[in-house]
C-alpha atoms as a PDB file:
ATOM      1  CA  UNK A   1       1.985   2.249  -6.679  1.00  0.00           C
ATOM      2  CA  UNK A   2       3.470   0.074  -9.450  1.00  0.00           C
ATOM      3  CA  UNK A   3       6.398   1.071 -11.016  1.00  0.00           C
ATOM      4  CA  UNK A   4       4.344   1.007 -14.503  1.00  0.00           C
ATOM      5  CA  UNK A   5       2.068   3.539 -12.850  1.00  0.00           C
ATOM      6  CA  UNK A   6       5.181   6.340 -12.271  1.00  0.00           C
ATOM      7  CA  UNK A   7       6.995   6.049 -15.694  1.00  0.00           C
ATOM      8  CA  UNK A   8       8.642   9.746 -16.118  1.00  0.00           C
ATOM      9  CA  UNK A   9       7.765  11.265 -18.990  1.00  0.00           C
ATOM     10  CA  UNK A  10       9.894  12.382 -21.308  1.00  0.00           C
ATOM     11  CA  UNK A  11      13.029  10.775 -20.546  1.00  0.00           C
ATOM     12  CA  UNK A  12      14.664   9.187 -23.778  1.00  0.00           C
ATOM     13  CA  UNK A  13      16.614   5.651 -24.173  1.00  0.00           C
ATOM     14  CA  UNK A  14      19.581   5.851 -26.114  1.00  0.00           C
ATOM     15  CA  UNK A  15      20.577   3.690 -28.685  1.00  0.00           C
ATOM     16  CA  UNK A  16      24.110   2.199 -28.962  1.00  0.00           C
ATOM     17  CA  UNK A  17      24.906   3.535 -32.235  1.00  0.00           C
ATOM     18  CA  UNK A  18      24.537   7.179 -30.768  1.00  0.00           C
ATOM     19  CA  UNK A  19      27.828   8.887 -30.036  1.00  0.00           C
ATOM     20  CA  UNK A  20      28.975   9.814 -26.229  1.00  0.00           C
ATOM     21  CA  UNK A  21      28.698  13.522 -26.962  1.00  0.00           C
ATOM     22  CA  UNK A  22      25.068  12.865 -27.332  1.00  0.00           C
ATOM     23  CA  UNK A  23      23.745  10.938 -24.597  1.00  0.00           C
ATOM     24  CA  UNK A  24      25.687  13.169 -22.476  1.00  0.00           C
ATOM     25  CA  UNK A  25      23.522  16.453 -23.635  1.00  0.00           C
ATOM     26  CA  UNK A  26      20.544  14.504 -23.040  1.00  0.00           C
ATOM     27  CA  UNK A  27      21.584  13.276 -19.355  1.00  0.00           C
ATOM     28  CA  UNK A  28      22.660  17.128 -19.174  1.00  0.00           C
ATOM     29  CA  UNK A  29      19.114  18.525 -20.433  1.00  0.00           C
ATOM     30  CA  UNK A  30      17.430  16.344 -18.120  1.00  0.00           C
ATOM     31  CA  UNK A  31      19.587  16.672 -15.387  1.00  0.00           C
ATOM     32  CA  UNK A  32      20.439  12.787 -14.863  1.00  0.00           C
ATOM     33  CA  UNK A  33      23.713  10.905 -14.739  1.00  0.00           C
ATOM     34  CA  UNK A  34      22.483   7.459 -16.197  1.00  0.00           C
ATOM     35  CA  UNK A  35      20.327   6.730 -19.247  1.00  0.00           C
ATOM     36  CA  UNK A  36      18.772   3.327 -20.442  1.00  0.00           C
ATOM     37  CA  UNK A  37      20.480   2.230 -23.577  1.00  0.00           C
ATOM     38  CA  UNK A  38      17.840   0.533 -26.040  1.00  0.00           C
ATOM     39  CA  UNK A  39      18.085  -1.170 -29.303  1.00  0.00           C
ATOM     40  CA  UNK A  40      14.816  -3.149 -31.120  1.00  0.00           C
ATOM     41  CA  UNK A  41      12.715  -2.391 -27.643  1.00  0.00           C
ATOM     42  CA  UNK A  42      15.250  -4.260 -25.604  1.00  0.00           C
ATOM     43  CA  UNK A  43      16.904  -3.148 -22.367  1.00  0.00           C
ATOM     44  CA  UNK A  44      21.010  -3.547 -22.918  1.00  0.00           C
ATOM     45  CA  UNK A  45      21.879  -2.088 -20.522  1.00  0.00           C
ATOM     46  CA  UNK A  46      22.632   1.330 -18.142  1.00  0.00           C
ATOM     47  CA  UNK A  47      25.216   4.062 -18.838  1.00  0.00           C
ATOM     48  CA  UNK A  48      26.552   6.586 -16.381  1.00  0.00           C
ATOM     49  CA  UNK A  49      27.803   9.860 -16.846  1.00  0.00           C
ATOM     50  CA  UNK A  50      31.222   8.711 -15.141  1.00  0.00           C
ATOM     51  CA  UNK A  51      31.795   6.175 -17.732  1.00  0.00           C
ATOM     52  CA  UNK A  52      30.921   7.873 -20.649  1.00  0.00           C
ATOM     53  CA  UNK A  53      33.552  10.533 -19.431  1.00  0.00           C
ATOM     54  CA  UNK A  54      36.214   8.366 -19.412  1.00  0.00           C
ATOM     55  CA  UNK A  55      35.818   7.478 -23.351  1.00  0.00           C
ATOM     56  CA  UNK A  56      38.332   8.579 -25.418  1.00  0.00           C
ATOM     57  CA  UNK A  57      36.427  10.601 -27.819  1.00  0.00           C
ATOM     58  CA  UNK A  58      33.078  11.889 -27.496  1.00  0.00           C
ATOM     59  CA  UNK A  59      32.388  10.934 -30.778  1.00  0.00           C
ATOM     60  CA  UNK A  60      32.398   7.085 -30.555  1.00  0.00           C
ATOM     61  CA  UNK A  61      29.778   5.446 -30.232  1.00  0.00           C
ATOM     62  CA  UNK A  62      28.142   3.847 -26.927  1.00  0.00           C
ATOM     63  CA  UNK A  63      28.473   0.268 -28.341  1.00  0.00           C
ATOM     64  CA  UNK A  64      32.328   1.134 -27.585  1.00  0.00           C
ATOM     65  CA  UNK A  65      30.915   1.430 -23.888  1.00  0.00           C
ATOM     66  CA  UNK A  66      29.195  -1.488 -23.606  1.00  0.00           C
ATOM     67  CA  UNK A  67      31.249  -3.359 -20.956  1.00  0.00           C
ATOM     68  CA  UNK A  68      30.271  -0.865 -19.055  1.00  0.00           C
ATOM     69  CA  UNK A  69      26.470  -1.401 -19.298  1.00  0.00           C
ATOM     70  CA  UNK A  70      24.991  -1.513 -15.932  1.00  0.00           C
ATOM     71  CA  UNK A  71      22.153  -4.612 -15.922  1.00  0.00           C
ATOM     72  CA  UNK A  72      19.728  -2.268 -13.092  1.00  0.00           C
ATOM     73  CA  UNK A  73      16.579  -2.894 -13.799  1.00  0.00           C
ATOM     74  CA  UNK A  74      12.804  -2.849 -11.972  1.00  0.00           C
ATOM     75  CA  UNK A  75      10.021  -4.995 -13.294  1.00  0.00           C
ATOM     76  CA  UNK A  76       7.098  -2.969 -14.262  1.00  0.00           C
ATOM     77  CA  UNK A  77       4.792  -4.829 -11.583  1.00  0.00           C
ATOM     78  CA  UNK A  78       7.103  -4.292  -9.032  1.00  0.00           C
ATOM     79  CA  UNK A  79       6.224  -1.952  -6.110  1.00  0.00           C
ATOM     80  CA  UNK A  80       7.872   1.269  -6.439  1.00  0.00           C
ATOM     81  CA  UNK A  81       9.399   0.707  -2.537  1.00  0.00           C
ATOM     82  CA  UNK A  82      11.469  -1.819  -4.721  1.00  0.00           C
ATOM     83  CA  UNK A  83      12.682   0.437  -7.028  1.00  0.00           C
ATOM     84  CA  UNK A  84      13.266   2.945  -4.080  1.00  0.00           C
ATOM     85  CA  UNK A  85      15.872   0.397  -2.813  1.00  0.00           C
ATOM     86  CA  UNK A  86      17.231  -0.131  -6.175  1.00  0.00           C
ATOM     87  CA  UNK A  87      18.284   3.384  -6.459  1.00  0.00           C
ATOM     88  CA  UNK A  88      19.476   3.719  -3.157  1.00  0.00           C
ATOM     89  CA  UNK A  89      22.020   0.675  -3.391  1.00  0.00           C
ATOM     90  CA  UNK A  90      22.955   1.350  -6.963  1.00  0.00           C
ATOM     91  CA  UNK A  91      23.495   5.121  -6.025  1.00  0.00           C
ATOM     92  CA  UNK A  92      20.911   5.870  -9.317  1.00  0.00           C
ATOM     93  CA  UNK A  93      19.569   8.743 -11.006  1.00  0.00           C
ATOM     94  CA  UNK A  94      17.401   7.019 -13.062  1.00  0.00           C
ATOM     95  CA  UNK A  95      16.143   3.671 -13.285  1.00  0.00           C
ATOM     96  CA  UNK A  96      14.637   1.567 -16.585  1.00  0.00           C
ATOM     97  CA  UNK A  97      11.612  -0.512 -15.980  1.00  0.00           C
ATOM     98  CA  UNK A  98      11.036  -3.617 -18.410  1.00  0.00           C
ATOM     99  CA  UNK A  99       8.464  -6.063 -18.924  1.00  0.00           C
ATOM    100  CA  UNK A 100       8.169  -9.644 -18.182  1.00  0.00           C
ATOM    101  CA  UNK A 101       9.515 -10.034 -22.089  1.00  0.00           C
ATOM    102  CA  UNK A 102      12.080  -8.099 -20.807  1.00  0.00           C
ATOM    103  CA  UNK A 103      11.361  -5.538 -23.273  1.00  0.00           C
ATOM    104  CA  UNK A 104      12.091  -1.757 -22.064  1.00  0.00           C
ATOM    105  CA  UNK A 105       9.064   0.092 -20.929  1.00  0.00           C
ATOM    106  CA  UNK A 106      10.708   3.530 -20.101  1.00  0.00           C
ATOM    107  CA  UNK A 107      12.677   5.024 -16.962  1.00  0.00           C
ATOM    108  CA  UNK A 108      11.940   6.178 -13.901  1.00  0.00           C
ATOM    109  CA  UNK A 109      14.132   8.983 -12.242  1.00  0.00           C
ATOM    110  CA  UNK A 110      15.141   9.597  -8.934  1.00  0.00           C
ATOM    111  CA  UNK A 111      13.254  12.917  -8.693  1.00  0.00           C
ATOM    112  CA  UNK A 112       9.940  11.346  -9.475  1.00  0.00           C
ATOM    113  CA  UNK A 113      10.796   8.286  -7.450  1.00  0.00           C
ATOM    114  CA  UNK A 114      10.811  10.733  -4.405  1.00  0.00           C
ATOM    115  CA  UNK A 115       7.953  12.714  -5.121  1.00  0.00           C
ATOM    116  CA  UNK A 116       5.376   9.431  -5.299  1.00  0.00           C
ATOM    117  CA  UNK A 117       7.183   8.748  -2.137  1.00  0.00           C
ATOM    118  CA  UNK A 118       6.343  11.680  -0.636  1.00  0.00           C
ATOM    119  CA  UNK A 119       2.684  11.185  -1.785  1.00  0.00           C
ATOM    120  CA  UNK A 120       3.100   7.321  -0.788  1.00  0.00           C
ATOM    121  CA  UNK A 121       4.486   8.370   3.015  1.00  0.00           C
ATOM    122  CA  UNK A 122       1.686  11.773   3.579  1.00  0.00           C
ATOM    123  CA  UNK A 123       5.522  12.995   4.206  1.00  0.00           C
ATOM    124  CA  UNK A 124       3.812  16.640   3.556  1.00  0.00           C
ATOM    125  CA  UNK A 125       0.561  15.818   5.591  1.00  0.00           C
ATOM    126  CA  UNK A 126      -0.357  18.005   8.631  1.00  0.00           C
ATOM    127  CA  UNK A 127      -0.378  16.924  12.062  1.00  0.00           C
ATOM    128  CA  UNK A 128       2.641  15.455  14.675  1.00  0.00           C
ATOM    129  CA  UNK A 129       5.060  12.836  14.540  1.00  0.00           C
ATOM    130  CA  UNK A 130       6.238  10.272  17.572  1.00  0.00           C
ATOM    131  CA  UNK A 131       8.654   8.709  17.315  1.00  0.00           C
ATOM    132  CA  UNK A 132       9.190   5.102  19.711  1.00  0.00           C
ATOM    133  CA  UNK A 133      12.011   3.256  20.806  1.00  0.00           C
ATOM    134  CA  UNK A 134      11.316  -0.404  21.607  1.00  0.00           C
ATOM    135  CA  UNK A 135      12.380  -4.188  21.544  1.00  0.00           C
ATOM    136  CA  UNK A 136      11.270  -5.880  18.272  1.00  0.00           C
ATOM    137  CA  UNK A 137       9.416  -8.534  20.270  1.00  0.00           C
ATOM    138  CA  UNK A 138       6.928  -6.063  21.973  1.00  0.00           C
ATOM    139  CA  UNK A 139       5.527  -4.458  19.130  1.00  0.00           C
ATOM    140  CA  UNK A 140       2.054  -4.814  19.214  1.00  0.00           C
ATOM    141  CA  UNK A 141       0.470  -2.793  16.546  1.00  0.00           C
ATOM    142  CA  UNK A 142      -3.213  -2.817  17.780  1.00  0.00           C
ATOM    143  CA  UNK A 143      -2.253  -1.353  21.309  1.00  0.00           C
ATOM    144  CA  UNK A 144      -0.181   1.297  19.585  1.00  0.00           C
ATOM    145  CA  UNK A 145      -3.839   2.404  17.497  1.00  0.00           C
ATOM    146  CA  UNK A 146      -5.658   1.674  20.687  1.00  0.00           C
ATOM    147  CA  UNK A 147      -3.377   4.294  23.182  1.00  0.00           C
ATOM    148  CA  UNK A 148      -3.372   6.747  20.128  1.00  0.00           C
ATOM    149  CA  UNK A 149      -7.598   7.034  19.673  1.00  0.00           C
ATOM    150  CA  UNK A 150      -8.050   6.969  23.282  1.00  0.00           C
ATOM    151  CA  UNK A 151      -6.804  10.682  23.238  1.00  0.00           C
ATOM    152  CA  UNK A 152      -9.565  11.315  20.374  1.00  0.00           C
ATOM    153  CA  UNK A 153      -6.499  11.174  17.942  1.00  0.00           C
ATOM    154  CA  UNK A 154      -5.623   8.958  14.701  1.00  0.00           C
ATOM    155  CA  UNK A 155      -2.823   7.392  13.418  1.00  0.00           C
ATOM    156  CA  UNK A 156      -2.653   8.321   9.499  1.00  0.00           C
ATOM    157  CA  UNK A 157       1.134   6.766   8.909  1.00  0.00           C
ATOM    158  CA  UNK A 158       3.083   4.310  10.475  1.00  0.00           C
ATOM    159  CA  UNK A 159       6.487   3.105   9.670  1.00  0.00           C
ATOM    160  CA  UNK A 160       8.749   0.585  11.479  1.00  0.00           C
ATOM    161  CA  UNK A 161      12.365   0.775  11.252  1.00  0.00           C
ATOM    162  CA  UNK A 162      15.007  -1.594  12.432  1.00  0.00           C
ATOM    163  CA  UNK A 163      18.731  -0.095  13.058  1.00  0.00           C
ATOM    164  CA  UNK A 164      21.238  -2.933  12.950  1.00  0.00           C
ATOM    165  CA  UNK A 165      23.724  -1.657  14.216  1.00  0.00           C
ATOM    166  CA  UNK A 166      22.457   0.343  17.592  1.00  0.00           C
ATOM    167  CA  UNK A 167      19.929  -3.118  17.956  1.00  0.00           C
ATOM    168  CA  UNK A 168      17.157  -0.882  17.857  1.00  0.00           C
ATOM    169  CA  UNK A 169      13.663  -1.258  16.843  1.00  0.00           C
ATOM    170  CA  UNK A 170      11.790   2.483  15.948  1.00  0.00           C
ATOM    171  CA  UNK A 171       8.545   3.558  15.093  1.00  0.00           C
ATOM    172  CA  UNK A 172       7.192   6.323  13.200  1.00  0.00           C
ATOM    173  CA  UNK A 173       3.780   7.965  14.169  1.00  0.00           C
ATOM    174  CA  UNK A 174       1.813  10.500  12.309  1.00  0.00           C
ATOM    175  CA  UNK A 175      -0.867  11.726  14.392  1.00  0.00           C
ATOM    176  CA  UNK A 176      -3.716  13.804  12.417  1.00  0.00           C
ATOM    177  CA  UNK A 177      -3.250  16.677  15.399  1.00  0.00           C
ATOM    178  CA  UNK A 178      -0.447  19.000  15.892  1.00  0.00           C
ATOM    179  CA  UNK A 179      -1.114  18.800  19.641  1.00  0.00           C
ATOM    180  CA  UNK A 180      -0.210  15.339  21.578  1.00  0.00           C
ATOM    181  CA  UNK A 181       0.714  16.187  24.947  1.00  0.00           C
ATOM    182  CA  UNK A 182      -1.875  13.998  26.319  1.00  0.00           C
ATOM    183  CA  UNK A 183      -0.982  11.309  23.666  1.00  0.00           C
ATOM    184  CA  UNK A 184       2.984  11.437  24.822  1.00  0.00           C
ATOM    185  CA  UNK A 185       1.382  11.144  28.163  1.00  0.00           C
ATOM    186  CA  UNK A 186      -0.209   8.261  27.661  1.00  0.00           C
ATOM    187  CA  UNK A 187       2.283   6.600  26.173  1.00  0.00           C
ATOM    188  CA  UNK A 188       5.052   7.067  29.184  1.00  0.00           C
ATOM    189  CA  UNK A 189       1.906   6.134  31.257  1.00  0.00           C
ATOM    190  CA  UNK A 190       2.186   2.881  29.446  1.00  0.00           C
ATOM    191  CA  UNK A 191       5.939   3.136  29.929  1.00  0.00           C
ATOM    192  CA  UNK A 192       6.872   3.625  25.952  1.00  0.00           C
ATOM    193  CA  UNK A 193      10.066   5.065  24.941  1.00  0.00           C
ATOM    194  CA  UNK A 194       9.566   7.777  22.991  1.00  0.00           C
ATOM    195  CA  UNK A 195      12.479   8.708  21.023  1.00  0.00           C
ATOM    196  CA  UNK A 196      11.381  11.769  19.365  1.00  0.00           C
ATOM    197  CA  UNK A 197       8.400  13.804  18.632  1.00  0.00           C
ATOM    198  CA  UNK A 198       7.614  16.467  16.886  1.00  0.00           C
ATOM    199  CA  UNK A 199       4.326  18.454  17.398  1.00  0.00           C
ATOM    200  CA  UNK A 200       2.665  21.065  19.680  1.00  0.00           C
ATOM    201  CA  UNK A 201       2.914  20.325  23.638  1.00  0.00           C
ATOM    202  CA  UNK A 202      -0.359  21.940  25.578  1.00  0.00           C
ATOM    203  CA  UNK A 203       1.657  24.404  27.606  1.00  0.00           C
ATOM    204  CA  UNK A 204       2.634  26.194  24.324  1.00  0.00           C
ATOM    205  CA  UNK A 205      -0.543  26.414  23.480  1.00  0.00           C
ATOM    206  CA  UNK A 206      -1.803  28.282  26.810  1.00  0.00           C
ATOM    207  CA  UNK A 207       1.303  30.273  26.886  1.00  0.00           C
ATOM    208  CA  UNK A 208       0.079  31.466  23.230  1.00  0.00           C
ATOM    209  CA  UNK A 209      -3.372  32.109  24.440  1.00  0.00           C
ATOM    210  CA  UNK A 210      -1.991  33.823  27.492  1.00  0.00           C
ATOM    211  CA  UNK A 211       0.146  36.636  25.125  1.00  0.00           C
ATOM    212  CA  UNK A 212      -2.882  37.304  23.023  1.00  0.00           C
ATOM    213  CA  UNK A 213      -4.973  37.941  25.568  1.00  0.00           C
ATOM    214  CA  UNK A 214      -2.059  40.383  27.102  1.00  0.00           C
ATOM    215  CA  UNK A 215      -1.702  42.103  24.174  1.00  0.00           C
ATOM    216  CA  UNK A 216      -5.705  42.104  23.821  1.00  0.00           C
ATOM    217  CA  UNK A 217      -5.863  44.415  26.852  1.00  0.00           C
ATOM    218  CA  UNK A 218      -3.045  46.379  26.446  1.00  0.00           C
ATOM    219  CA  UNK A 219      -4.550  47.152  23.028  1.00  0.00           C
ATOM    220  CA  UNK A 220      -7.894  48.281  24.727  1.00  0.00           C
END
């Protein structure tokens, strides 16, 4: 999704003849510590809620602020994975999106940023997650598919994930069934390091099927 797709709604720019007092009761009312500040359509610039703190009177206005002005910005083309990093590195609560006039198109906050990635990721989608461990040089996508649907299974998500500083290479599985014992089989056939997973293993199953049909006949 573009980030011109996910604009939150609602979220008001501030001008930098309003006072401090005010664009703090709006970050306040919408529960965000920065706020675009806007003047003829143009993005000048970022305030946060620390820096409008330390003003001496919450009556001056933010043009007093403005060496302050953070220059954060996402295009409104840009992928909203972009804008995901962007927040993270900034440490944002709300981002302003601009055009390729660099004229300010409206914000996006961190709240909706995480709920299109949610909906980006199937992070709320049913089934089991693997998680594998493995050298960067041996990843070979189309075997990974291939051990996955010879177990009648499908892979609906998959993220990669390189950790610098344990020299680790990690990848994320969603499999569209809760129950992959014969899938983490395979894959330690196949001699795969699986990290993690998280999902229903076969024996559970039976030993459910097993109680109900104890308490079955001691019912009868």
């Amino acid at each position: 999704m573009l980030n011109l797709e996910i604009l939150s709604a609602g979220i008001p720019a501030v001008h930098p003849q309003d006072s401090v007092s005010f664009a703090l009761e709006i970050m306040q009312d919408h529960h965000v510590a920065h706020l675009a500040v806007v003047a003829d359509n143009r993005l000048l610039g970022l305030i946060s809620e620390d820096d409008l703190l330390d003003a001496a009177s919450e009556d001056e206005p933010l043009s007093t602020r403005q060496g302050f002005f953070s220059k954060s910005s996402v295009p409104g083309v840009a992928h909203m994975l972009y804008t995901l990093h962007v927040c993270s590195e900034f440490h944002l609560t709300l981002v302003p999106v601009i055009g390729s006039d660099e004229e300010y198109l409206g914000s996006i906050t961190v709240q909706d940023l995480l709920r299109h990635t949610e909906k980006l990721i199937g992070a709320g989608d049913p089934g089991a997650i693997i998680v594998l461990e493995m050298d960067r040089v041996n990843f070979a996508f189309s075997e990974i598919i291939k051990l996955v649907e010879t177990n009648d299974a499908q892979i609906t998500q998959l993220n990669t994930y390189f950790d610098a500083i344990a020299s680790a290479f990690y990848i994320t599985l969603r499999i569209n069934r809760l129950e992959i014992s014969d899938i983490i089989a395979t894959f330690q056939r196949y001699e795969y390091k699986i990290k993690y997973y998280f999902g229903e293993e076969q024996y559970e199953n039976e030993l459910r099927s097993n109680y109900n049909h104890l308490m079955n006949y001691l019912s009868i």
